[in-house]
Protein backbone atom coordinates (compact mmCIF):
# COMPACT_ATOMS: atom_id res chain seq x y z
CA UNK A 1 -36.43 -78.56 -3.33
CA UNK A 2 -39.48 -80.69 -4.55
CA UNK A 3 -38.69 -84.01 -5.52
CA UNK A 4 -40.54 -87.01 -6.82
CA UNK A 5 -41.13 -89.99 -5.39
CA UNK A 6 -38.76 -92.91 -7.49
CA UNK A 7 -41.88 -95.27 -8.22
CA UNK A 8 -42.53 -91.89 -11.06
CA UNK A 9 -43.19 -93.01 -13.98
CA UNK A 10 -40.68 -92.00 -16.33
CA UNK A 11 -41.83 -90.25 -20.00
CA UNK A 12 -42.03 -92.19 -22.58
CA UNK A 13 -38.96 -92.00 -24.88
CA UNK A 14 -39.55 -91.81 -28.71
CA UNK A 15 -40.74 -94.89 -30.58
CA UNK A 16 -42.71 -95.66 -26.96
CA UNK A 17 -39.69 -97.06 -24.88
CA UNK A 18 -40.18 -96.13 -21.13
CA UNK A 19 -36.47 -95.98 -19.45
CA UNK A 20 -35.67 -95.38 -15.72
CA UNK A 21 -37.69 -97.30 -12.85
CA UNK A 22 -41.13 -98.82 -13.14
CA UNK A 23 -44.31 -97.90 -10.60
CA UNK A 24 -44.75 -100.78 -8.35
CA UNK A 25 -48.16 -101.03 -9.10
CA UNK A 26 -47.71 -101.39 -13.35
CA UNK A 27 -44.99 -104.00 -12.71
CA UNK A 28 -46.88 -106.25 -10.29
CA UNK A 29 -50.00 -105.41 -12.38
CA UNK A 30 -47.81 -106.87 -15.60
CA UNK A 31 -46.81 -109.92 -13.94
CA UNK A 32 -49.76 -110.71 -13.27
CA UNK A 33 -51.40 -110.35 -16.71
CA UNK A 34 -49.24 -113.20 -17.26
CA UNK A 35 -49.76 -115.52 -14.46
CA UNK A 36 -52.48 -118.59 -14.91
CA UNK A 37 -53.48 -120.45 -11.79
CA UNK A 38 -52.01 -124.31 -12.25
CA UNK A 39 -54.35 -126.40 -14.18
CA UNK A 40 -54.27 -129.70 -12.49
CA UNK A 41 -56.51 -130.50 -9.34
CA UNK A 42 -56.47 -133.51 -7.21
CA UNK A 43 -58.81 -134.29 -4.37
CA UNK A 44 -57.52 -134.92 -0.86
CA UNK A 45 -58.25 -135.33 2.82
CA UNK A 46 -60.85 -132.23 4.04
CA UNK A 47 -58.30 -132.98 7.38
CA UNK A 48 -54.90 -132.17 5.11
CA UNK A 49 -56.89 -129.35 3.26
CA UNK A 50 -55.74 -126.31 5.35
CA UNK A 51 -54.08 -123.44 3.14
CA UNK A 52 -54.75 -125.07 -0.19
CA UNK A 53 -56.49 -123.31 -2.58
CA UNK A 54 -60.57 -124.50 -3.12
CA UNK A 55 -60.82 -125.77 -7.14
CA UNK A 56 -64.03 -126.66 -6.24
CA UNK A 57 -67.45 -124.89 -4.63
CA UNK A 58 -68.56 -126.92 -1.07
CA UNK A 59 -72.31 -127.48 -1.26
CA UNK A 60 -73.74 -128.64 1.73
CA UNK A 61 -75.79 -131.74 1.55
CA UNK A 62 -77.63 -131.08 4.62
CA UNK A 63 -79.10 -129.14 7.21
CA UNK A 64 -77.11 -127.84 9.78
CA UNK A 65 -78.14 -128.35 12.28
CA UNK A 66 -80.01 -131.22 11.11
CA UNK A 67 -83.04 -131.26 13.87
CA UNK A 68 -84.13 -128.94 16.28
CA UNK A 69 -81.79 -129.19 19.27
CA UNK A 70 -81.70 -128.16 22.71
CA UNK A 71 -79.02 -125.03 23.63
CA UNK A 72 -79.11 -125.83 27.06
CA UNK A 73 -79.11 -128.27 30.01
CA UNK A 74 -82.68 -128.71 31.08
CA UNK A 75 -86.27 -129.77 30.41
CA UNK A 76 -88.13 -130.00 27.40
CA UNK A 77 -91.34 -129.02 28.08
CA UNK A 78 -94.80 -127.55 26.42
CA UNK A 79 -94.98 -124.12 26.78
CA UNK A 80 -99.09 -123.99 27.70
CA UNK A 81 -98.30 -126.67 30.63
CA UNK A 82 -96.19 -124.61 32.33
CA UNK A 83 -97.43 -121.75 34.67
CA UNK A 84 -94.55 -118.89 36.30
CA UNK A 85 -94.22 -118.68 39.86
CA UNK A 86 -96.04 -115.84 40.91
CA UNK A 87 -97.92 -114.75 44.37
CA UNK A 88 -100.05 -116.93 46.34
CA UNK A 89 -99.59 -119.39 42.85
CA UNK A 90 -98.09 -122.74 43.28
CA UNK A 91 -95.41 -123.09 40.12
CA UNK A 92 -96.26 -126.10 37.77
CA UNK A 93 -94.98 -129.68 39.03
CA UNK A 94 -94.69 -132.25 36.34
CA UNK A 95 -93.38 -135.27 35.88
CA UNK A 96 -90.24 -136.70 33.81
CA UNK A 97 -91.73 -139.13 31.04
CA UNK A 98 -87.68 -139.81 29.67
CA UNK A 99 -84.32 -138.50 29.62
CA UNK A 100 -82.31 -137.41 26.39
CA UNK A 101 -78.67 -137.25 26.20
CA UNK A 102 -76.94 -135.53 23.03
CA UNK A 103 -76.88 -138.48 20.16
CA UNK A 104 -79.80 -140.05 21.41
CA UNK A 105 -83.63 -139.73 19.38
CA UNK A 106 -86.44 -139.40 22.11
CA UNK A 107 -89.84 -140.50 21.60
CA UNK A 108 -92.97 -137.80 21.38
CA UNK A 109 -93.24 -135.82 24.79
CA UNK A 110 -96.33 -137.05 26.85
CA UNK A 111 -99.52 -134.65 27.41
CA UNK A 112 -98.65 -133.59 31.16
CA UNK A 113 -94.83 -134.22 31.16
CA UNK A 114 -91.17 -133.23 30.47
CA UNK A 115 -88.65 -134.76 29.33
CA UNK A 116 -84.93 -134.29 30.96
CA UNK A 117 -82.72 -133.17 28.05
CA UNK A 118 -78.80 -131.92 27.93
CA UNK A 119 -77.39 -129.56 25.25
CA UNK A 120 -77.25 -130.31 21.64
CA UNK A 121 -80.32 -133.09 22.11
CA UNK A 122 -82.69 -133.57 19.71
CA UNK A 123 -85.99 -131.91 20.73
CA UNK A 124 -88.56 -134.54 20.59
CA UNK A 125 -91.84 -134.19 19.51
CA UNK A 126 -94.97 -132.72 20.84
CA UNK A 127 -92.01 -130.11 22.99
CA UNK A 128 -91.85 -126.40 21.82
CA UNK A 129 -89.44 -124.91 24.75
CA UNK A 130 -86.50 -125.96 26.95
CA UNK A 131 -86.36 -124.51 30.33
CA UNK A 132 -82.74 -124.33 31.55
CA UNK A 133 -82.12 -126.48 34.31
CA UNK A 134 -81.07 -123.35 36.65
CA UNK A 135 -85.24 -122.88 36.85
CA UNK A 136 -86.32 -126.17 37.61
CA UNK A 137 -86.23 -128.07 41.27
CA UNK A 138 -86.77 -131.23 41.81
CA UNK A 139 -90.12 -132.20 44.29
CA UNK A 140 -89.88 -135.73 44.74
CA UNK A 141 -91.65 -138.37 43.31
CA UNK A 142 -95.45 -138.52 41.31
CA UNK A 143 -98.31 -140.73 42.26
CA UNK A 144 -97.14 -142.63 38.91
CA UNK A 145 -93.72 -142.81 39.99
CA UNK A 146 -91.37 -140.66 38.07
CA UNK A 147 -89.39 -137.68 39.20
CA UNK A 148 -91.31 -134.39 39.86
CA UNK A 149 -90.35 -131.51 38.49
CA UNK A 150 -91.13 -127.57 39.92
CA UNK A 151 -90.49 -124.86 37.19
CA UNK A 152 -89.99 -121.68 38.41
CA UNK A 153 -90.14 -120.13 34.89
CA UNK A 154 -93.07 -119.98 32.47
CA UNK A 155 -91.33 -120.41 28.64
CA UNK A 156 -92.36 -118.76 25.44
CA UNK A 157 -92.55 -121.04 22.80
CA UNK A 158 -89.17 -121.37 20.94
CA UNK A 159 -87.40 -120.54 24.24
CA UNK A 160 -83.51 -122.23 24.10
CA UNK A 161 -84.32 -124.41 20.93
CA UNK A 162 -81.98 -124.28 17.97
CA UNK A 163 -84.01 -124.59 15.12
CA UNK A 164 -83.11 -127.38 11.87
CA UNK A 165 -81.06 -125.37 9.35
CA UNK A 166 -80.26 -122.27 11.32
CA UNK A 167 -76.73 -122.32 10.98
CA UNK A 168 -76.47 -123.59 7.50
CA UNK A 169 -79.99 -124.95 5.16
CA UNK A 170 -79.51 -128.16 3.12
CA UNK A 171 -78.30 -127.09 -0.58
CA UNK A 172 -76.24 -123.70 0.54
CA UNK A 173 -73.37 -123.20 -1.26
CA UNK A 174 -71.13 -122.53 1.80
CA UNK A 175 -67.21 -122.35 0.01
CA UNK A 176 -66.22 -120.80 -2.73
CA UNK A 177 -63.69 -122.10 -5.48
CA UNK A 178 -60.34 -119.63 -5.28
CA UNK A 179 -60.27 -119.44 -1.45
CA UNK A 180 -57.23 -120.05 0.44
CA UNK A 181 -58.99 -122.76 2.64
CA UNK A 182 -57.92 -121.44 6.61
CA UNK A 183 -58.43 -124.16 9.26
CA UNK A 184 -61.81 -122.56 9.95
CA UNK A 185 -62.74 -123.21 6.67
CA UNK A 186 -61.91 -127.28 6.25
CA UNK A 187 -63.64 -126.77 9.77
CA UNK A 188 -66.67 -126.02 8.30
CA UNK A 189 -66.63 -128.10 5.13
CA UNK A 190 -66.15 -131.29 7.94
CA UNK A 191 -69.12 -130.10 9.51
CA UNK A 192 -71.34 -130.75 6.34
CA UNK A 193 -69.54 -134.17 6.27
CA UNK A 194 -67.25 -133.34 3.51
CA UNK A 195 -64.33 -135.76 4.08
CA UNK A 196 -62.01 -134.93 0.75
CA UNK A 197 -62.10 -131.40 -0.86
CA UNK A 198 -61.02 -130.73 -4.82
CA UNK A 199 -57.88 -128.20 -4.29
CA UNK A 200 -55.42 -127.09 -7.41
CA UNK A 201 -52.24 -128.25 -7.20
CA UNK A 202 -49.11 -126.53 -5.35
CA UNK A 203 -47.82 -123.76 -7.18
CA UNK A 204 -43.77 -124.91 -8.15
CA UNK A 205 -41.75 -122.14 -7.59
CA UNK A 206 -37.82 -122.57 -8.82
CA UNK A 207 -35.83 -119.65 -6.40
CA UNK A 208 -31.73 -119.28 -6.96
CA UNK A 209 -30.10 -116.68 -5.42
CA UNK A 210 -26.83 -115.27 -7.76
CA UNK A 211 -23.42 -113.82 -6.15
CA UNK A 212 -19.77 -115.36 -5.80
CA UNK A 213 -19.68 -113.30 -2.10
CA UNK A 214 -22.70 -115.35 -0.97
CA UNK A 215 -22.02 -119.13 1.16
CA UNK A 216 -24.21 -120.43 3.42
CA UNK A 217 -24.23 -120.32 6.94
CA UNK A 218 -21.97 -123.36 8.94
CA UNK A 219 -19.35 -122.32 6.10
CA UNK A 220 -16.26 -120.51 7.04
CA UNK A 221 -16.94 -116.68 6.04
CA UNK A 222 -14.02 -115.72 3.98
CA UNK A 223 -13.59 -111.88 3.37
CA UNK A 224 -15.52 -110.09 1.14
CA UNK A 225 -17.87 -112.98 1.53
CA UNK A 226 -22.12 -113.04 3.25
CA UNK A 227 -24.39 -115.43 4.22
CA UNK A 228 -26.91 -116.37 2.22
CA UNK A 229 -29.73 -115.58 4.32
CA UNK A 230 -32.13 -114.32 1.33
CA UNK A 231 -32.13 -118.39 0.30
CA UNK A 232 -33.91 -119.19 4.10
CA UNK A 233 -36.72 -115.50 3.68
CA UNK A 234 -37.77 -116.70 0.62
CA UNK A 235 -37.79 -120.31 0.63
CA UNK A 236 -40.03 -119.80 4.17
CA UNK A 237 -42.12 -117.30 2.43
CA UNK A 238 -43.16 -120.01 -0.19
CA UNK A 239 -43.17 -122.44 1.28
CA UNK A 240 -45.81 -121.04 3.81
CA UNK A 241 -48.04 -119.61 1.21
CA UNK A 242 -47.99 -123.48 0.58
CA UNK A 243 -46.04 -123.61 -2.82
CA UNK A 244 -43.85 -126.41 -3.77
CA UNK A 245 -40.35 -125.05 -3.74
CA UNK A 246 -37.17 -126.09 -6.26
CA UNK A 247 -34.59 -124.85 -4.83
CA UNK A 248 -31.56 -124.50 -6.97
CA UNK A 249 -29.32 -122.83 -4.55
CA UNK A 250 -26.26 -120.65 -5.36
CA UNK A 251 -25.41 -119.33 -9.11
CA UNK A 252 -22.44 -118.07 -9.53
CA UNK A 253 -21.79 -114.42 -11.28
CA UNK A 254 -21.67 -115.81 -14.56
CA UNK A 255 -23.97 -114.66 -17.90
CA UNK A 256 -23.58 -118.96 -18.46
CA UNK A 257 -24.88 -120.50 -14.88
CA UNK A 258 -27.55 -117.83 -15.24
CA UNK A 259 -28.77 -118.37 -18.09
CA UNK A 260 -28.71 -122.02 -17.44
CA UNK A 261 -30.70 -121.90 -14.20
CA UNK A 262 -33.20 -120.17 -15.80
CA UNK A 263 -33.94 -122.73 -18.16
CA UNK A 264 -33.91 -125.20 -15.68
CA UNK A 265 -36.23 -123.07 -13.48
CA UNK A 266 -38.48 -122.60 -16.84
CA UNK A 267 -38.77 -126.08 -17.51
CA UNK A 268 -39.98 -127.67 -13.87
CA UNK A 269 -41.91 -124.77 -12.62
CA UNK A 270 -44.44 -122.49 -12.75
CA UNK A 271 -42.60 -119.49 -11.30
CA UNK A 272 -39.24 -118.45 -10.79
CA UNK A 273 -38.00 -116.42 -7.75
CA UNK A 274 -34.20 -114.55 -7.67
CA UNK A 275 -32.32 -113.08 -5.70
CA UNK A 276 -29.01 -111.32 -6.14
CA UNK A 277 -27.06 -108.35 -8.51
CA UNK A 278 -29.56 -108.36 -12.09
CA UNK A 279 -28.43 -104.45 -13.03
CA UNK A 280 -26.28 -105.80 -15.78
């Protein structure tokens, strides 16, 4: 026997009144042609931001990152001053002008040295390549003084530099307003130095679950009676989709508490949740 699935819609009845069970998809569609996002935004900690929702785009007022840095532990070198070790050829010895540790600004790269440089350094001037420190031995000291250098690798320009702007360019509109911000993304907004993002405020949601058989657990469980565990799903639900929850707790099977919860629920919130017998 062929039977229909129960999300059918029903025929409409004469005078355009559907009865029997609505598809899932025209009821959720419904409620939502009534739902309005809150109005009210307030601005708070980027560090507290994490699964609020983005009121506001993120432009980023810089560069990211903001100078061309090293990606590796090594030398900093020009690229035409260096020769590869190859047969009967001596590899390149040169000397270390200056030493730049990540945070630190070094000054322009002398004509006939390197300069020793760890990752996420500021490339200074007059370099175009970073040899990795894995191809480089040191060979004692120059005629100058200094330490001397022997590369074993000959670098294209560009070699293990990360360019200004590669990762994000100054003006880039990087978040969107409407996003549920994840940890990645207040991770991201920090990175352009955003310290406070604009989020809309927590959704209120009112929840009250109806039924004289329902108590709560730690109550004695008289007979006929449940627990009340719908009131801990829902509740954990919300409150992890990061709504503000009322909740108003048991109603009793009466036309008189329900009707007064609701209007309680309709007044401080913008959504109500139930749970419990509504057939009648």
């Amino acid at each position: 026997m062929k039977t229909e699935p129960l999300t059918t819609a029903p025929a409409p009845q004469p005078g355009g009144r559907r009865t029997g069970p609505v598809p899932f998809d025209d009821a959720l569609t419904g409620l939502l042609r009534h739902a309005a996002p809150p109005g009210a935004t307030e601005e708070i900690p980027t560090l507290e931001a994490a699964h609020r929702v983005l009121a506001q785009a993120v432009v980023s007022p810089l560069a990211v990152p903001e100078w061309d840095n090293s990606q590796m532990d090594g030398y900093a070198v020009r690229s035409s001053e260096l020769v590869a070790a190859v047969p009967n050829r001596k590899p390149a010895q040169l000397r270390v002008s200056q030493r730049i540790a990540a945070g630190q600004q070094g000054m322009r790269l002398e004509l006939g040295t390197v300069a020793r440089i760890f990752t996420g350094a500021a490339v200074p001037a007059g370099a175009d390549a970073v040899v990795m420190q894995e191809q480089a031995v040191p060979a004692g000291e120059g005629a100058e003084g200094g330490q001397l250098v022997q590369f074993t690798h000959s670098p294209v320009p560009g070699e293990w530099i990360r360019r200004r702007g590669e990762d994000i360019e100054s003006g880039a509109t990087i978040l969107q307003p409407g996003i549920r911000l994840t940890p990645q993304a207040t991770g991201l907004a920090a990175s352009v130095g955003a310290a406070t993002l604009k989020v809309f405020g927590r959704l209120r949601v009112a929840c009250f679950f109806t039924g004289d058989e329902l108590v709560m657990p730690g109550e004695p469980l008289k007979p006929g009676s449940i627990y009340n565990s719908n009131r801990f799903l829902l509740t954990g639900l919300l409150r992890r989709l990061g709504c503000e929850v009322l909740d108003l707790v048991i109603i009793g099977d009466s036309l008189e508490a329900t009707r007064a919860a609701l209007r309680q629920a309709a007044a401080q919130s913008d959504l109500i949740v139930t749970s419990g017998g509504v057939s009648v």
